[in-house]
PDB file of N, CA and C in Angstrom:
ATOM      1  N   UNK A   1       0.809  -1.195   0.000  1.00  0.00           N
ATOM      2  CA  UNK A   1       0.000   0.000   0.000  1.00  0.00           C
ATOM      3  C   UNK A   1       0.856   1.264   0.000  1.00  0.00           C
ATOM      4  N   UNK A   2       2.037   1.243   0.443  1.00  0.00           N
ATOM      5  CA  UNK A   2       3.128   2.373   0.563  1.00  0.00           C
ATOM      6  C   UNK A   2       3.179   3.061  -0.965  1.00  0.00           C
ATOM      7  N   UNK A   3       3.083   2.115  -2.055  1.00  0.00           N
ATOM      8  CA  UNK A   3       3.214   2.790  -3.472  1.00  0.00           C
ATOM      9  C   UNK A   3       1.884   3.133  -3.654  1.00  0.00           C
ATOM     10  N   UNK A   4       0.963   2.706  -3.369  1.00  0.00           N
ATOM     11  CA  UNK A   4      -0.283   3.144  -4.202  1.00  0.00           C
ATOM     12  C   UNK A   4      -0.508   4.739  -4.110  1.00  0.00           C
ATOM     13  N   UNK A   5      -1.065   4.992  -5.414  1.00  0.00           N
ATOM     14  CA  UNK A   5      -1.465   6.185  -5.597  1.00  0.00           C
ATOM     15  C   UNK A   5      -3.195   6.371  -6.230  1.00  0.00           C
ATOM     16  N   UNK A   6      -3.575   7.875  -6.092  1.00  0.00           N
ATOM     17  CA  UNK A   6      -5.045   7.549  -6.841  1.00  0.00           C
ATOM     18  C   UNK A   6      -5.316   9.328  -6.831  1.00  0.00           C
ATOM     19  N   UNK A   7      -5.618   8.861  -8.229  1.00  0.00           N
ATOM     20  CA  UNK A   7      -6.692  10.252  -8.401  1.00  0.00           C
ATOM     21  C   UNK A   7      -8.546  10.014  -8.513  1.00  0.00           C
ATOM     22  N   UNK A   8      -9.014  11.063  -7.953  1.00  0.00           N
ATOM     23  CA  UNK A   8     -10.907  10.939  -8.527  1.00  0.00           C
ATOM     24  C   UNK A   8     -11.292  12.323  -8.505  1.00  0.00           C
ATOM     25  N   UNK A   9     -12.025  12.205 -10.202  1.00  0.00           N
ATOM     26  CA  UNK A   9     -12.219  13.244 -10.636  1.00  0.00           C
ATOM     27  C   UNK A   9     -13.726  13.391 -10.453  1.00  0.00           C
ATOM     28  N   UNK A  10     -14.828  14.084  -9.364  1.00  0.00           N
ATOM     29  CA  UNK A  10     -15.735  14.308 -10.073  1.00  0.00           C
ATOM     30  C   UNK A  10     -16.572  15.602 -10.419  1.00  0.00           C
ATOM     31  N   UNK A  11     -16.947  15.317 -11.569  1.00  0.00           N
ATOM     32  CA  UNK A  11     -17.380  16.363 -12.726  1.00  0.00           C
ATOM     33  C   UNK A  11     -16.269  17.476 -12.002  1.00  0.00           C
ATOM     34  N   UNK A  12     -15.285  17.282 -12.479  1.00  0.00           N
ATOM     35  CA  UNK A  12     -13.910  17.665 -13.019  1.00  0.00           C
ATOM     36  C   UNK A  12     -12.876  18.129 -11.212  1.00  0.00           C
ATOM     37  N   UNK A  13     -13.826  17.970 -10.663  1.00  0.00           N
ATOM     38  CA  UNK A  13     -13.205  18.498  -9.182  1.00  0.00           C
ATOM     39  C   UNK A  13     -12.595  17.450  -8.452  1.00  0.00           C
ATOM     40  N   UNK A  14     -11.549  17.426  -7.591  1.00  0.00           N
ATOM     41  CA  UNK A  14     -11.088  16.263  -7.120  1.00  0.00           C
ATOM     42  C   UNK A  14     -11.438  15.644  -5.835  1.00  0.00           C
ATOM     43  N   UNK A  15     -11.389  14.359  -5.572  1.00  0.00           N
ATOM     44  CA  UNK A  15     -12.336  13.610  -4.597  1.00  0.00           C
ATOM     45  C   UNK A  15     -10.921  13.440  -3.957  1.00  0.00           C
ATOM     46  N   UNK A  16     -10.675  13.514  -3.103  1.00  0.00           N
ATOM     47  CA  UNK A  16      -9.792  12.891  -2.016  1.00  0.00           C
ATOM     48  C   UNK A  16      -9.787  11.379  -1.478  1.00  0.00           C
ATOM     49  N   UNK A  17      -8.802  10.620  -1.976  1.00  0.00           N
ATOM     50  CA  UNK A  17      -9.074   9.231  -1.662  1.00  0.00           C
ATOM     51  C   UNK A  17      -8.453   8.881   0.040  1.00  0.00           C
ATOM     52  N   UNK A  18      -8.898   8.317   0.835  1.00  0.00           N
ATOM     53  CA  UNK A  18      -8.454   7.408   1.570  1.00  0.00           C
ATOM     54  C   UNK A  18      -7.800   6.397   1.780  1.00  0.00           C
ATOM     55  N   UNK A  19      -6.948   6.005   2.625  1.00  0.00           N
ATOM     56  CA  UNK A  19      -5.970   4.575   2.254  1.00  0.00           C
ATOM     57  C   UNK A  19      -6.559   3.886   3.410  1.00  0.00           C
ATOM     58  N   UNK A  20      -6.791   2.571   3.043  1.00  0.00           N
ATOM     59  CA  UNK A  20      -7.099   1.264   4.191  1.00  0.00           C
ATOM     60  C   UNK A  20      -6.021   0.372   3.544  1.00  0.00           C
ATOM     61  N   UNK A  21      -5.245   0.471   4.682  1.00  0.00           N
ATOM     62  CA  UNK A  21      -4.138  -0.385   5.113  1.00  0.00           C
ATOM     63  C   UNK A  21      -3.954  -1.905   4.386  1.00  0.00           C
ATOM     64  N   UNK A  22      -5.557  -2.591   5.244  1.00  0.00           N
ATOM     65  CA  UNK A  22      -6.084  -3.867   5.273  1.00  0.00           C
ATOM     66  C   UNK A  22      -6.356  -4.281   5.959  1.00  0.00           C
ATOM     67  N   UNK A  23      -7.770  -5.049   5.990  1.00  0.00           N
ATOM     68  CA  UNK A  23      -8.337  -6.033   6.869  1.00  0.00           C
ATOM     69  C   UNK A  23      -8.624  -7.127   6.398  1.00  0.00           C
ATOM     70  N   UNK A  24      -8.902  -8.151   6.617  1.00  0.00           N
ATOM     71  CA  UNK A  24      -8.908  -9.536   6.708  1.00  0.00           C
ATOM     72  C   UNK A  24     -10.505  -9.805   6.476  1.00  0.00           C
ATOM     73  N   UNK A  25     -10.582 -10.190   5.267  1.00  0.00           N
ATOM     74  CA  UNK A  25     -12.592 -10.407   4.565  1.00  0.00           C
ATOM     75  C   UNK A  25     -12.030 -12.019   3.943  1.00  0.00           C
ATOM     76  N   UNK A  26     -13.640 -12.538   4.239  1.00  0.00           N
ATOM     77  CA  UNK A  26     -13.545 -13.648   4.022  1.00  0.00           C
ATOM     78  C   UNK A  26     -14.802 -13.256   2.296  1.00  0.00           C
ATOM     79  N   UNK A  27     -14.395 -14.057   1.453  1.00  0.00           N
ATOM     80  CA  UNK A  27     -14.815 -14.009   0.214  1.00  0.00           C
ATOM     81  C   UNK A  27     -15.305 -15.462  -0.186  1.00  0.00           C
ATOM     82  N   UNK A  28     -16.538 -15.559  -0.694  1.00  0.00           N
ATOM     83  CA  UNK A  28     -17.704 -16.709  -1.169  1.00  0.00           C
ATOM     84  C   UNK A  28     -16.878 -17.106  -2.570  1.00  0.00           C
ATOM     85  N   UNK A  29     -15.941 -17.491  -2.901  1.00  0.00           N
ATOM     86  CA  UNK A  29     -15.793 -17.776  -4.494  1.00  0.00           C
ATOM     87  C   UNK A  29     -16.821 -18.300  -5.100  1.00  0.00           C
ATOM     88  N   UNK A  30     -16.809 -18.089  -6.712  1.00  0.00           N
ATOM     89  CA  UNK A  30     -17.623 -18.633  -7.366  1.00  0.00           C
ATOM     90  C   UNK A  30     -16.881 -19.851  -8.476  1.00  0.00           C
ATOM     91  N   UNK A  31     -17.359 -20.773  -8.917  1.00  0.00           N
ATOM     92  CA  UNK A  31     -16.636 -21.759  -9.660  1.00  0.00           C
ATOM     93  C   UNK A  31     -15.892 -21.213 -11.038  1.00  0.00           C
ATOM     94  N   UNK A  32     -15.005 -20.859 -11.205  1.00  0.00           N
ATOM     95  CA  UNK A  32     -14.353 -19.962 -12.592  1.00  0.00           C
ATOM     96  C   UNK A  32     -14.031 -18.291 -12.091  1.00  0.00           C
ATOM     97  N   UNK A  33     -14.192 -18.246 -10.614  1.00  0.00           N
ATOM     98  CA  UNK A  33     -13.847 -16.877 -10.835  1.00  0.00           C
ATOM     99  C   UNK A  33     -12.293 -16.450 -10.918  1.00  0.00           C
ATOM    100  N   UNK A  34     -12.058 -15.255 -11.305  1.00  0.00           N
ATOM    101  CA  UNK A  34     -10.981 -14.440 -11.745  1.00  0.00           C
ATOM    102  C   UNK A  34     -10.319 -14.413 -10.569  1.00  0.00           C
ATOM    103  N   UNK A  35     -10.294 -14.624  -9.166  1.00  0.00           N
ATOM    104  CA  UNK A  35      -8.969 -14.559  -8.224  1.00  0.00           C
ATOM    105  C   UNK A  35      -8.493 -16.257  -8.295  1.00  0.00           C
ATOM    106  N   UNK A  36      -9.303 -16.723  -7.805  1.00  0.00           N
ATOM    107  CA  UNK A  36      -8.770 -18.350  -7.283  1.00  0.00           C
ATOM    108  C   UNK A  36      -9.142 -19.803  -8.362  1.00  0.00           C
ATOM    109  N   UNK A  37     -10.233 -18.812  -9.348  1.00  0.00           N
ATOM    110  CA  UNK A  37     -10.724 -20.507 -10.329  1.00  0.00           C
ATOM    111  C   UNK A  37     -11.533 -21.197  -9.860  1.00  0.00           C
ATOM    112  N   UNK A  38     -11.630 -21.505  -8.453  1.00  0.00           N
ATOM    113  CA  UNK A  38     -12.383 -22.303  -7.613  1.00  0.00           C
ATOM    114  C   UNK A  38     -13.417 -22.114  -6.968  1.00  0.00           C
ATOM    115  N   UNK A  39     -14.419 -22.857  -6.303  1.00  0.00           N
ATOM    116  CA  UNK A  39     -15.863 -22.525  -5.481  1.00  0.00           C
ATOM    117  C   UNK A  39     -15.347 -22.630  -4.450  1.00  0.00           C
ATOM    118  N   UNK A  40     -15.993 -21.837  -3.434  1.00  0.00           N
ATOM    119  CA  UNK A  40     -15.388 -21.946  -1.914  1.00  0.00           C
ATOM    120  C   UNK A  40     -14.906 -20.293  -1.110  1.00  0.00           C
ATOM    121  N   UNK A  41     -15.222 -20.860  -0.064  1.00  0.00           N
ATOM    122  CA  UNK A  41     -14.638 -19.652   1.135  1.00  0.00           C
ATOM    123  C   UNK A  41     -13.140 -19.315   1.061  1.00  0.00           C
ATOM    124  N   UNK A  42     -12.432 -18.108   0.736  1.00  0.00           N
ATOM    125  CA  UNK A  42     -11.588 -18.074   1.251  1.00  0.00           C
ATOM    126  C   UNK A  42     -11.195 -16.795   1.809  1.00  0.00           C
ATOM    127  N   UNK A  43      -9.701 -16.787   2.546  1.00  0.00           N
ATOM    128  CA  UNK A  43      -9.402 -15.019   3.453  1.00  0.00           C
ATOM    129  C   UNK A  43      -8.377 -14.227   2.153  1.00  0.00           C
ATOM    130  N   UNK A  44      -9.033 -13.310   2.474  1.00  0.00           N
ATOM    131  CA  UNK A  44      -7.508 -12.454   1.779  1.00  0.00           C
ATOM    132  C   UNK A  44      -7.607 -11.287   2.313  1.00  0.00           C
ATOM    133  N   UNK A  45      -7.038 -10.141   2.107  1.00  0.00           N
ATOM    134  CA  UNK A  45      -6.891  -9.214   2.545  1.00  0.00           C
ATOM    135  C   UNK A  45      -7.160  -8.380   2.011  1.00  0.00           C
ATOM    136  N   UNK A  46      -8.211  -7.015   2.237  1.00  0.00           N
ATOM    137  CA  UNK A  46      -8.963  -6.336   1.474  1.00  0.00           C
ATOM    138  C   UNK A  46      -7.994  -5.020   1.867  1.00  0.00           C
ATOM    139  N   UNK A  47      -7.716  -4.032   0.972  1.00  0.00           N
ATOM    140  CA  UNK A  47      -6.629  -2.975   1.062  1.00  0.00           C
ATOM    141  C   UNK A  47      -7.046  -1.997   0.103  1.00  0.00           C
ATOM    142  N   UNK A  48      -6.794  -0.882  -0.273  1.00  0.00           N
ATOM    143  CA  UNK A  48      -6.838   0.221  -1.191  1.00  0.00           C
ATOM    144  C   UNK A  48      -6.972   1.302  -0.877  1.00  0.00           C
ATOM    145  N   UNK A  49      -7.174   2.293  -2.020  1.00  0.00           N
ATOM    146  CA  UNK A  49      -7.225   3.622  -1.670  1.00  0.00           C
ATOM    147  C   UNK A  49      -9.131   3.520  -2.177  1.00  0.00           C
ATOM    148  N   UNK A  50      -9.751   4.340  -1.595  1.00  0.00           N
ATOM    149  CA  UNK A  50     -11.075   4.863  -1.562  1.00  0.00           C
ATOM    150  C   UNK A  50     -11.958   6.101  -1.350  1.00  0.00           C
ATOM    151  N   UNK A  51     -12.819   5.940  -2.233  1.00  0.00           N
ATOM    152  CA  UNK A  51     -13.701   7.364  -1.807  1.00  0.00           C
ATOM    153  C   UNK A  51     -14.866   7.469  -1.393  1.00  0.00           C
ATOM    154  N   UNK A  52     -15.517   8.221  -1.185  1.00  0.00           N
ATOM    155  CA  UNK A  52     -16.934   8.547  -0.823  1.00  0.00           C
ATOM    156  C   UNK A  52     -17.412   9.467  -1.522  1.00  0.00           C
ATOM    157  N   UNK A  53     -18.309   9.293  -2.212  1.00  0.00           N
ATOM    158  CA  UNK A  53     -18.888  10.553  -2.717  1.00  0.00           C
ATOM    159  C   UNK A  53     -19.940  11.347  -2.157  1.00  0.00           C
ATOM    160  N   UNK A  54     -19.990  12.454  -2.395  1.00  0.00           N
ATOM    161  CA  UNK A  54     -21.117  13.141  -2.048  1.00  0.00           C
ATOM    162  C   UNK A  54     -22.530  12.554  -2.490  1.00  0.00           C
ATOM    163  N   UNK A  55     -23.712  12.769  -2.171  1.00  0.00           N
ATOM    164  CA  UNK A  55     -24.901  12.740  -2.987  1.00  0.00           C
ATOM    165  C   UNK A  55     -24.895  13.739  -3.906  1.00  0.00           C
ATOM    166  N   UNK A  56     -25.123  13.188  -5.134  1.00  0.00           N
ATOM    167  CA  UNK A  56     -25.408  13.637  -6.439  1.00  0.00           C
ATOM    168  C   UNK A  56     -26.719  14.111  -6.750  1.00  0.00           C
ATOM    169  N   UNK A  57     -27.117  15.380  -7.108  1.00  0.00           N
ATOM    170  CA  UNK A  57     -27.808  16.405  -7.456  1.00  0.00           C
ATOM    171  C   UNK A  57     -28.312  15.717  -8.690  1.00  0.00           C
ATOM    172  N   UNK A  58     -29.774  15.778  -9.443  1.00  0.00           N
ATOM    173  CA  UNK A  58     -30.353  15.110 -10.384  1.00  0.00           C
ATOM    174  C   UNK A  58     -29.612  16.004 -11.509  1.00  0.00           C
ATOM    175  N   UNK A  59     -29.683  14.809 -12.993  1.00  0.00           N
ATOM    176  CA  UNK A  59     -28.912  15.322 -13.784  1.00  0.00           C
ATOM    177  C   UNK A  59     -27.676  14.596 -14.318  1.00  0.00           C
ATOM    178  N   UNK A  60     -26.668  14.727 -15.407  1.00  0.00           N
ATOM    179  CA  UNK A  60     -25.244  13.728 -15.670  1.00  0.00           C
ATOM    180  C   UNK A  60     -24.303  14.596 -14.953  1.00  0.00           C
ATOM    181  N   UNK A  61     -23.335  13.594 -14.766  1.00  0.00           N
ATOM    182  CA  UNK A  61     -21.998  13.956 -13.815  1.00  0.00           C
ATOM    183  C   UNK A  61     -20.664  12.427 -14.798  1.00  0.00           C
ATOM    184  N   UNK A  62     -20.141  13.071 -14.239  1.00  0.00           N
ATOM    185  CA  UNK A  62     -18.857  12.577 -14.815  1.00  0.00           C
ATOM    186  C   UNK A  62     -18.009  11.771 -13.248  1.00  0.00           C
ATOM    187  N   UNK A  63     -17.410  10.887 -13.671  1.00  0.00           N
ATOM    188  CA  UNK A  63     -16.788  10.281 -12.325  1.00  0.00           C
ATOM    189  C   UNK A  63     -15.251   9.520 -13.220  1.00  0.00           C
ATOM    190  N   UNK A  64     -14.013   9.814 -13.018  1.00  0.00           N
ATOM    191  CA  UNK A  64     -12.999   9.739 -13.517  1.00  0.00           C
ATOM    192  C   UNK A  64     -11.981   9.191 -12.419  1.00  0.00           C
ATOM    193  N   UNK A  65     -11.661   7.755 -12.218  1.00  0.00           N
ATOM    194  CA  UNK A  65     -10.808   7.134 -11.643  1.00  0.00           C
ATOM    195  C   UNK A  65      -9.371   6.832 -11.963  1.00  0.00           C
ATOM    196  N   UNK A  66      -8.684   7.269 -11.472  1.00  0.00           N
ATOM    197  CA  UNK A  66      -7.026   7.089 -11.788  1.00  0.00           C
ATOM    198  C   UNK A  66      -6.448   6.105 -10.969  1.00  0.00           C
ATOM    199  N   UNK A  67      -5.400   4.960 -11.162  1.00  0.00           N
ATOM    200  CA  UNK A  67      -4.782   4.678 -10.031  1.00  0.00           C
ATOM    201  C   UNK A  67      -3.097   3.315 -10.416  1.00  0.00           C
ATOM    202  N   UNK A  68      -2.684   3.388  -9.399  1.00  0.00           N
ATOM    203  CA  UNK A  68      -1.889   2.718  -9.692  1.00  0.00           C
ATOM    204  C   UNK A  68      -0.620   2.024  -8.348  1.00  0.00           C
ATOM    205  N   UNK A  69      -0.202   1.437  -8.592  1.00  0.00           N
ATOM    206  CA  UNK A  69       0.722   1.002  -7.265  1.00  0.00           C
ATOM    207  C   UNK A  69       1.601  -0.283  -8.011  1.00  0.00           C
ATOM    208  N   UNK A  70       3.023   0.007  -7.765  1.00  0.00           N
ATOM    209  CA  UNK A  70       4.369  -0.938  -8.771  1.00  0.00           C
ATOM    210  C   UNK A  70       3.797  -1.218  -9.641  1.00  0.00           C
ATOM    211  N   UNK A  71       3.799  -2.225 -10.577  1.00  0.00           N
ATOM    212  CA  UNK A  71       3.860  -2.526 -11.972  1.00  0.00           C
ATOM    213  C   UNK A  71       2.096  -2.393 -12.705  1.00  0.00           C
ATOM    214  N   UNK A  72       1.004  -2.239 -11.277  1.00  0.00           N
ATOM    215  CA  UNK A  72      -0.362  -2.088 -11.706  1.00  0.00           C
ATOM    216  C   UNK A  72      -0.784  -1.210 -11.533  1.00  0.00           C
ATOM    217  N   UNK A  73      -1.704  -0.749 -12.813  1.00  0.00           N
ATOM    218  CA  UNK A  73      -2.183   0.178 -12.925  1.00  0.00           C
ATOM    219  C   UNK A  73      -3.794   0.195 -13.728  1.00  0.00           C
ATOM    220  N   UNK A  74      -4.860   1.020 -12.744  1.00  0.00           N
ATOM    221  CA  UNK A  74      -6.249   0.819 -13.452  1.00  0.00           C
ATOM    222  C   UNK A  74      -6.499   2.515 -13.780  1.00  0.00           C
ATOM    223  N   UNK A  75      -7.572   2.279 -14.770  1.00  0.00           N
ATOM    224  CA  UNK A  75      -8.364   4.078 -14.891  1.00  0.00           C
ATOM    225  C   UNK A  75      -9.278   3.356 -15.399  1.00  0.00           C
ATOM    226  N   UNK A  76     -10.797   4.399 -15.185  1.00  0.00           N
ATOM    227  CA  UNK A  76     -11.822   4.020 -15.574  1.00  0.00           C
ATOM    228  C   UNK A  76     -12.947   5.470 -15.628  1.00  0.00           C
ATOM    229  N   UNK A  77     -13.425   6.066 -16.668  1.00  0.00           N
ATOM    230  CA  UNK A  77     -14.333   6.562 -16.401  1.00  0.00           C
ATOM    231  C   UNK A  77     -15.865   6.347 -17.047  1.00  0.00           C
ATOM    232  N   UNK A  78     -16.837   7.037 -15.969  1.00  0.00           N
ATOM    233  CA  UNK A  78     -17.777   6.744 -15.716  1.00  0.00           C
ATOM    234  C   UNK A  78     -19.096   8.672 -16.019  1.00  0.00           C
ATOM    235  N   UNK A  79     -20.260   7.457 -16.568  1.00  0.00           N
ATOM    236  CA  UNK A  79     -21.053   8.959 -16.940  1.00  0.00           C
ATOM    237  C   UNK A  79     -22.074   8.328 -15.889  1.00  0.00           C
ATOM    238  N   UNK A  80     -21.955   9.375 -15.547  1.00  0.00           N
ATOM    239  CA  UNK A  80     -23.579   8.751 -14.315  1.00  0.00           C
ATOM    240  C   UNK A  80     -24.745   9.611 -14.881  1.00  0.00           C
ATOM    241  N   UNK A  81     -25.864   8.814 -14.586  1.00  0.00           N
ATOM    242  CA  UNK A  81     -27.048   9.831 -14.946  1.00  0.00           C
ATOM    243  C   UNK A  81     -28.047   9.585 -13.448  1.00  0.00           C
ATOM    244  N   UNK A  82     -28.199  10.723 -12.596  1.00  0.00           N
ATOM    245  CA  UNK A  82     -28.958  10.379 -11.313  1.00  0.00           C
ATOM    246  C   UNK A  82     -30.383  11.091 -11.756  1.00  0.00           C
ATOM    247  N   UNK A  83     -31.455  10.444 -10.922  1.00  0.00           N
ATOM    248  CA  UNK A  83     -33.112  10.911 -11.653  1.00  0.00           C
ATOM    249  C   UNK A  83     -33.320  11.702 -10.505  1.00  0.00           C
ATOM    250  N   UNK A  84     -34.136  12.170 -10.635  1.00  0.00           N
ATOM    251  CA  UNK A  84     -34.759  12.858  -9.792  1.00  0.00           C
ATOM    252  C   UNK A  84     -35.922  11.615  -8.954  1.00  0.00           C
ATOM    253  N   UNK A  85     -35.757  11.938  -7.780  1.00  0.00           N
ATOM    254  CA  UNK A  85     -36.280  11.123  -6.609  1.00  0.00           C
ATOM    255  C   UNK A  85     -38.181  11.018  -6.864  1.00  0.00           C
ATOM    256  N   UNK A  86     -39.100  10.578  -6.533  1.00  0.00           N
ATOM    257  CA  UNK A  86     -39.972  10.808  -6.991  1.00  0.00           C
ATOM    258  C   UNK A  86     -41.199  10.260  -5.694  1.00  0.00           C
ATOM    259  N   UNK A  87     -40.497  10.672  -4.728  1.00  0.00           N
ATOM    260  CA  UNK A  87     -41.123  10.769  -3.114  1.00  0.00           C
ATOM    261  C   UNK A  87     -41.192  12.467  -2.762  1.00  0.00           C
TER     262      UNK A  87
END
């Protein structure tokens, strides 16, 4: 976690990420999934940088993820469209 880094952009302003260290989550595998291949319980250690967003005002917004730590690296962005509530 010492290397990780992260940007979040939303609708163009920056989100401040958080770092969790890690804690210890137990995970349901599914038969073929992408960590282990296998069905079954297992522990690993849940870690990253994170955000929270505000509540989003009705209308599109933009949400722009940066990130990276030694040789990995993700980005992803995102168009959100939130409705208007209807209570």
């Amino acid at each position: 976690m010492s290397s990780a880094q992260g940007t979040v952009l939303l609708d163009g302003k920056a989100v401040e990420p958080e770092t969790y260290e890690g804690d210890s989550i137990t995970v349901q595998g599914a038969q073929g999934n992408p960590v282990t291949g296998e069905e079954g319980r297992f522990t690993a250690t849940g870690c990253g940088l994170w955000v929270q967003l505000p509540s989003l005002a009705s209308g599109t917004h933009s949400l722009k993820i940066r990130g990276r730590s030694g040789d990995f690296s993700t980005g992803v962005d995102y168009a959100l469209t939130v409705a208007a509530s209807s209570s």
